[in-house]
Protein backbone atom coordinates (compact mmCIF):
# COMPACT_ATOMS: atom_id res chain seq x y z
CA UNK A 1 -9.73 35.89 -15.18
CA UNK A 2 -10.70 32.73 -13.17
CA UNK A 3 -10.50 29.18 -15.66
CA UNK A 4 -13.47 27.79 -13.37
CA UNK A 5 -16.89 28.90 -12.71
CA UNK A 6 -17.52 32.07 -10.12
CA UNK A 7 -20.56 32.31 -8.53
CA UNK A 8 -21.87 34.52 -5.50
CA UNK A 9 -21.54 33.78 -1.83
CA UNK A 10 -24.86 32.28 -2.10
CA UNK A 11 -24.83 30.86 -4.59
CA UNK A 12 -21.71 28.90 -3.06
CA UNK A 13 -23.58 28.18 -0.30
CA UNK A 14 -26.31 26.17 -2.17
CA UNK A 15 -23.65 24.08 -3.89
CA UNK A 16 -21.88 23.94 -1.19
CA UNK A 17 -25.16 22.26 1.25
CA UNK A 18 -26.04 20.04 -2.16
CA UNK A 19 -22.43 18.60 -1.61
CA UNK A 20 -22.82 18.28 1.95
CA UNK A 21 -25.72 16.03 1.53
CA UNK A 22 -23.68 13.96 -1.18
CA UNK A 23 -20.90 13.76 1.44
CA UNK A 24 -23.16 12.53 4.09
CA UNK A 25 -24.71 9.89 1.67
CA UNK A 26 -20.60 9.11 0.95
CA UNK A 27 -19.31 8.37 4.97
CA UNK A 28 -22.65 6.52 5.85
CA UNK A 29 -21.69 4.25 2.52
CA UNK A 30 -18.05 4.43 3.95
CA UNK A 31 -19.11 3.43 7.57
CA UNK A 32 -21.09 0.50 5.78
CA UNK A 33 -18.62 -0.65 3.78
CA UNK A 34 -16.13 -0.62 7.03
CA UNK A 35 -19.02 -2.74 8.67
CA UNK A 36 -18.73 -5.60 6.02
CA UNK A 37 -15.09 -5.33 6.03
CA UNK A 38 -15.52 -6.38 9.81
CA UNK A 39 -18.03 -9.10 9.14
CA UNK A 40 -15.83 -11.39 6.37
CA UNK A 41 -15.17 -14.57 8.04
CA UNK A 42 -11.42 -14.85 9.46
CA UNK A 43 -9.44 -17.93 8.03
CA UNK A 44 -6.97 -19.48 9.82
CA UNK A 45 -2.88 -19.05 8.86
CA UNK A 46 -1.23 -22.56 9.80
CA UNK A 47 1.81 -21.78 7.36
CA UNK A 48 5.00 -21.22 9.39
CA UNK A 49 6.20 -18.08 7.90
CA UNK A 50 9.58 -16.61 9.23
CA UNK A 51 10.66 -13.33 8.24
CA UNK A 52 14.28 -11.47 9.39
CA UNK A 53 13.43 -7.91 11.11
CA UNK A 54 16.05 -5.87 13.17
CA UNK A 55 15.20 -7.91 16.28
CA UNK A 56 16.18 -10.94 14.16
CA UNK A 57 14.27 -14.23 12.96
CA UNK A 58 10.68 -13.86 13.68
CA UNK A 59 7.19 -15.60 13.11
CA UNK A 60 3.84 -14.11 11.59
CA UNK A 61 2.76 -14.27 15.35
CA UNK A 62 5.79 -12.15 16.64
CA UNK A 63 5.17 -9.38 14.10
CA UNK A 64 1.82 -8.28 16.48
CA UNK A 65 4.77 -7.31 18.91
CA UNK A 66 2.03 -8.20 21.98
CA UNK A 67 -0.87 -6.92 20.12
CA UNK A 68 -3.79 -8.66 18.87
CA UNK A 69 -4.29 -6.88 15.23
CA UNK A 70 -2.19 -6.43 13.22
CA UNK A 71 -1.85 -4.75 9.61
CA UNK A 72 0.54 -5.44 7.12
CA UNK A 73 1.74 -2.75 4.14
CA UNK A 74 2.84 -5.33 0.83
CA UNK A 75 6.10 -2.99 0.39
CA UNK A 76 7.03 -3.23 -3.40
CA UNK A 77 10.61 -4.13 -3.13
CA UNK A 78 11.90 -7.08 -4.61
CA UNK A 79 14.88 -8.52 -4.20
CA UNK A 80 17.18 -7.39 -7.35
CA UNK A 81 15.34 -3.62 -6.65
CA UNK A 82 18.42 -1.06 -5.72
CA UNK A 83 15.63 1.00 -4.04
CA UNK A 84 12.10 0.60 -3.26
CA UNK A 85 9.01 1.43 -5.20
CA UNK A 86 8.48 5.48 -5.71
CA UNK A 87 4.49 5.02 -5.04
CA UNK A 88 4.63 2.71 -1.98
CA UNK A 89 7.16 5.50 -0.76
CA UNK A 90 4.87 7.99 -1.05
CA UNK A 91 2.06 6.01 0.81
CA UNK A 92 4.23 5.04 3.67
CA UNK A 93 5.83 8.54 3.89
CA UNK A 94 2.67 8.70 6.31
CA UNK A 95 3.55 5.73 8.55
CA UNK A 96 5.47 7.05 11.04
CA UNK A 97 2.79 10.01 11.72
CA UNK A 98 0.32 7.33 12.78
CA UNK A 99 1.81 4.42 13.87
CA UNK A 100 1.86 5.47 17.22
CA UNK A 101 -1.62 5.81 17.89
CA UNK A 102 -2.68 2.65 15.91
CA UNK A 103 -0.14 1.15 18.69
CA UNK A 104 -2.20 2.51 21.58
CA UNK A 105 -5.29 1.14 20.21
CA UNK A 106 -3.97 -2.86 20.05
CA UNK A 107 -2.89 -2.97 16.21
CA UNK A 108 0.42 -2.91 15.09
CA UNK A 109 1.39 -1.70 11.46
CA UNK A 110 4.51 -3.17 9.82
CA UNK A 111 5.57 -3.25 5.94
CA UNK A 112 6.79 -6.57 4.33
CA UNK A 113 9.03 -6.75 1.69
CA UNK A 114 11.19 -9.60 -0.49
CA UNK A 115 14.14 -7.57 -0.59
CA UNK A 116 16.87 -8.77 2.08
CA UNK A 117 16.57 -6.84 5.41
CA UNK A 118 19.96 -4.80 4.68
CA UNK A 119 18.47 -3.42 1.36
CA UNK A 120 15.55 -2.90 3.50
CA UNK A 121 17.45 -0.55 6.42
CA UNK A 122 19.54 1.09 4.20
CA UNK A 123 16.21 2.09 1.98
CA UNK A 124 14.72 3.21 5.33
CA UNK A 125 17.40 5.10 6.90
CA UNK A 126 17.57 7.33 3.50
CA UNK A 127 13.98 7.70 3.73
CA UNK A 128 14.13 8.84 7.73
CA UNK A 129 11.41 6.66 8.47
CA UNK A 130 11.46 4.40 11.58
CA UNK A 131 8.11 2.12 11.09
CA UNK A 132 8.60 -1.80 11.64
CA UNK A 133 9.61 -3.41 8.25
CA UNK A 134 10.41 -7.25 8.06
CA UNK A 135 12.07 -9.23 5.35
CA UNK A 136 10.20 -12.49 3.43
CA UNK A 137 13.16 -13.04 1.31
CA UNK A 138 12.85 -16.78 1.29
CA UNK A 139 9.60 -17.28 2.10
CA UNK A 140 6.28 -17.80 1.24
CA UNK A 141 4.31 -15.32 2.76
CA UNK A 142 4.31 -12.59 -0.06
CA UNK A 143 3.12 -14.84 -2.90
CA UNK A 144 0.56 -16.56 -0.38
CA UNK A 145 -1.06 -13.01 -0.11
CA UNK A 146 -0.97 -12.50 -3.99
CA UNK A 147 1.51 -9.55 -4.06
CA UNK A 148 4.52 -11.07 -5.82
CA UNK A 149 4.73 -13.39 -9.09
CA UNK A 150 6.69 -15.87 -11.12
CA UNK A 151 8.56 -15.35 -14.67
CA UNK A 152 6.51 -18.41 -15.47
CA UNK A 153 3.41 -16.88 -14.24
CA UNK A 154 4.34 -13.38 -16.59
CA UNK A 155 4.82 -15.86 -19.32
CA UNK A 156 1.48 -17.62 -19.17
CA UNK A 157 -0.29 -14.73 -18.49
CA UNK A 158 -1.48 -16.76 -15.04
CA UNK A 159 -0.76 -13.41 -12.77
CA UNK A 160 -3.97 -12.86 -10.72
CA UNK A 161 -3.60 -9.55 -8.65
CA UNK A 162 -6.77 -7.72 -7.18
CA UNK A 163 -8.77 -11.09 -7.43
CA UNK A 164 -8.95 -11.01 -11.17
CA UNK A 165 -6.47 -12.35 -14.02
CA UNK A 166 -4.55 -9.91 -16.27
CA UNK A 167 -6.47 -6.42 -16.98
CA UNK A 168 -3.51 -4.51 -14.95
CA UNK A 169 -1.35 -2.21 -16.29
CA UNK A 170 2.05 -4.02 -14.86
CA UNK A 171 0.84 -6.87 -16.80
CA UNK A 172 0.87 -4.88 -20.22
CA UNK A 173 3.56 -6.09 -22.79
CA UNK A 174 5.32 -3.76 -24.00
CA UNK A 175 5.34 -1.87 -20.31
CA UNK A 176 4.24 1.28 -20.31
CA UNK A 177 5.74 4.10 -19.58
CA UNK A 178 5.09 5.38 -16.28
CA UNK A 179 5.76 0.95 -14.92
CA UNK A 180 9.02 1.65 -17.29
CA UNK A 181 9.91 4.42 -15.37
CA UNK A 182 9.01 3.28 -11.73
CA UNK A 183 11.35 0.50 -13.13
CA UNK A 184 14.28 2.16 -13.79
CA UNK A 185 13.90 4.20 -10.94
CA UNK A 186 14.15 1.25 -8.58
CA UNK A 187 17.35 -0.08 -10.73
CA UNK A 188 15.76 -3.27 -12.34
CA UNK A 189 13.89 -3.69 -15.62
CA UNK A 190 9.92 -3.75 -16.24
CA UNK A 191 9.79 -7.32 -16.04
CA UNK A 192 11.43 -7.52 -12.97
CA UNK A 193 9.64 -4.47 -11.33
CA UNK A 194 6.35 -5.83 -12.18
CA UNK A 195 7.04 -8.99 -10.38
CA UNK A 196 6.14 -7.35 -7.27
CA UNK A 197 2.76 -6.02 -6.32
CA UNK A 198 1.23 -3.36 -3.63
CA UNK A 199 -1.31 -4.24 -1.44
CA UNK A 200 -2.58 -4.34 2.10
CA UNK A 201 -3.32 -7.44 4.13
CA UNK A 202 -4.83 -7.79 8.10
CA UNK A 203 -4.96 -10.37 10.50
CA UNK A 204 -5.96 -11.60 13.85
CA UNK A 205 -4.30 -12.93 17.00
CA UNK A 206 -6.70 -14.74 19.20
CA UNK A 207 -5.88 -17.74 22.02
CA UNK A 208 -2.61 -18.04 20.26
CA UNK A 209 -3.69 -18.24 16.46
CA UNK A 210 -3.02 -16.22 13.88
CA UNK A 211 -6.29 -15.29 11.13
CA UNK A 212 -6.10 -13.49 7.91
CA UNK A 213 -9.27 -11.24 8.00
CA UNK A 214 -8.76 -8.75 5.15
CA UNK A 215 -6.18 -7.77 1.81
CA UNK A 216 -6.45 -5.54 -0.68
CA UNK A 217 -4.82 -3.94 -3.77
CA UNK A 218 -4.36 -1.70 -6.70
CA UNK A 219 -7.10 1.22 -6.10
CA UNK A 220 -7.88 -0.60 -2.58
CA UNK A 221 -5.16 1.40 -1.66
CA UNK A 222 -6.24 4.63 -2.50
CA UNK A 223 -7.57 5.57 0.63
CA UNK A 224 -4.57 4.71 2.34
CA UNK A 225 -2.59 6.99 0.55
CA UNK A 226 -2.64 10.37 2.40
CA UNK A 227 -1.32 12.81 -0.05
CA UNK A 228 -4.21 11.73 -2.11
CA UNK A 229 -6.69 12.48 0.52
CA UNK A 230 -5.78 16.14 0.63
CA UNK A 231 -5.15 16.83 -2.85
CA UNK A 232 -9.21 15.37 -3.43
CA UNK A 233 -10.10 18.66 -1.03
CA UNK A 234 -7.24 20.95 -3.17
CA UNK A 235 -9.15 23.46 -5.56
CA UNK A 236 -7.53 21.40 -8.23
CA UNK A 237 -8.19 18.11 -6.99
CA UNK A 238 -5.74 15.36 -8.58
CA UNK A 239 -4.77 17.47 -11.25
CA UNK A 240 -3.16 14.23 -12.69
CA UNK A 241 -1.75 14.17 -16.59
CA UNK A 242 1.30 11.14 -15.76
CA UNK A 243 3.22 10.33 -12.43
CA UNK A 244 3.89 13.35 -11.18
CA UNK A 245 5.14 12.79 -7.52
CA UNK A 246 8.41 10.64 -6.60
CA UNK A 247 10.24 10.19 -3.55
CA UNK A 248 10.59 12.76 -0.90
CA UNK A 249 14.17 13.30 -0.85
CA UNK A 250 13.90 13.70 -5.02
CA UNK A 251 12.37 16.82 -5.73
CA UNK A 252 13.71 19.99 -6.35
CA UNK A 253 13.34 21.77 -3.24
CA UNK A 254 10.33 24.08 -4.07
């Protein structure tokens, strides 16, 4: 016997066209929202910011690679990870599908990380992705964009991530379990893992200056995250209890 409500064809139906009109209501509220997105004023990066990628030393400006937008993936891995984050895996699992066509439309799409370039290769090439990823090991450019923090900032309780202090669950002491377990599964400790943050920033090229226009984080993210999309159109939607998913090359085969 079925564990969810039957119903008729028609009766389908006229759930079905009651959901239609919802979903309607939901892309013009999406197209909206994209609208304002567009419209927040651009502010203007003067920082030098140098980052290693395999082509060698490079600038904010070089990371459009000749294009004029240009979108940036806040990779969570941190410099004493021994492999990068098991969620921002999943999300850019996706890159390489799409990269190409955000290419051939004037924005390039890169991920940024702390950890040294090498870590960052060797992470890839397990992963068989082949997407643009750049190293701001000594830099500033991470923190600047609110996606990495200080032991003195965990101490103080000063970490503000998604434009709000404290409230997140990496901030929790003790961590809980699922941050404990991304930990360990990137070879650090909770402490350490939680340094690091996800998020998304975008910016500008124009007559030969570089604007941030856009960042976001936490659940910001959510529609970025393709898996996610389908499984919200799965019979079962999430179906969500804990952390169920982990890195592609990690699960059992089924």
């Amino acid at each position: 016997m079925a564990t969810h409500p039957t119903g008729t064809r028609d009766e389908w139906l006229a759930a079905r066209l009651e959901l239609l009109d919802a979903e309607k209501a939901h892309t013009r509220r999406g197209d909206a929202l994209a609208r304002q997105r567009a419209a927040l004023p651009w502010v203007r990066v003067d920082k030098a910011y140098r980052f290693d990628t395999d082509e060698g030393g490079a600038s904010l400006a070089d990371l459009f690679r000749g294009r004029s937008q240009l979108l940036v993936y806040h990779f969570m891995f941190g410099p004493d990870y021994a492999a990068g984050c098991p969620s921002c895996s999943a999300l850019a699992d996706g890159f390489d599908g799409f990269v190409v066509h955000l290419a051939h439309h004037d924005v390039t799409l890169a991920a940024v990380s702390r950890a040294p370039l090498a870590k960052l290769r060797a992470y890839r090439t397990r992963m068989g992705w082949r997407f643009a990823w750049a190293s701001s090991l000594d830099g500033d450019f991470n923190y600047d964009f609110n996606v990495p923090f200080t032991e003195a900032q965990q101490r103080d309780g000063s970490v503000e991530y998604n434009y709000r202090r404290g409230g997140h669950a990496m901030d929790v002491t003790p961590a809980p379990a699922p941050v404990a377990g991304f930990a360990a599964d990137c070879g650090t400790d909770a402490r350490t893992y939680a340094r690091d943050r996800p998020g998304m920033s975008a910016f500008v090229l124009e007559d030969g200056a570089v604007y941030h226009t856009y960042s976001t984080y936490a659940r910001g993210l959510d529609g970025l995250w393709g898996m996610y999309q389908w499984l919200d159109r799965a019979p079962k939607g999430r179906n969500e209890t804990g952390v169920w998913w982990r890195r592609h090359d990690e699960y059992d085969g089924r």
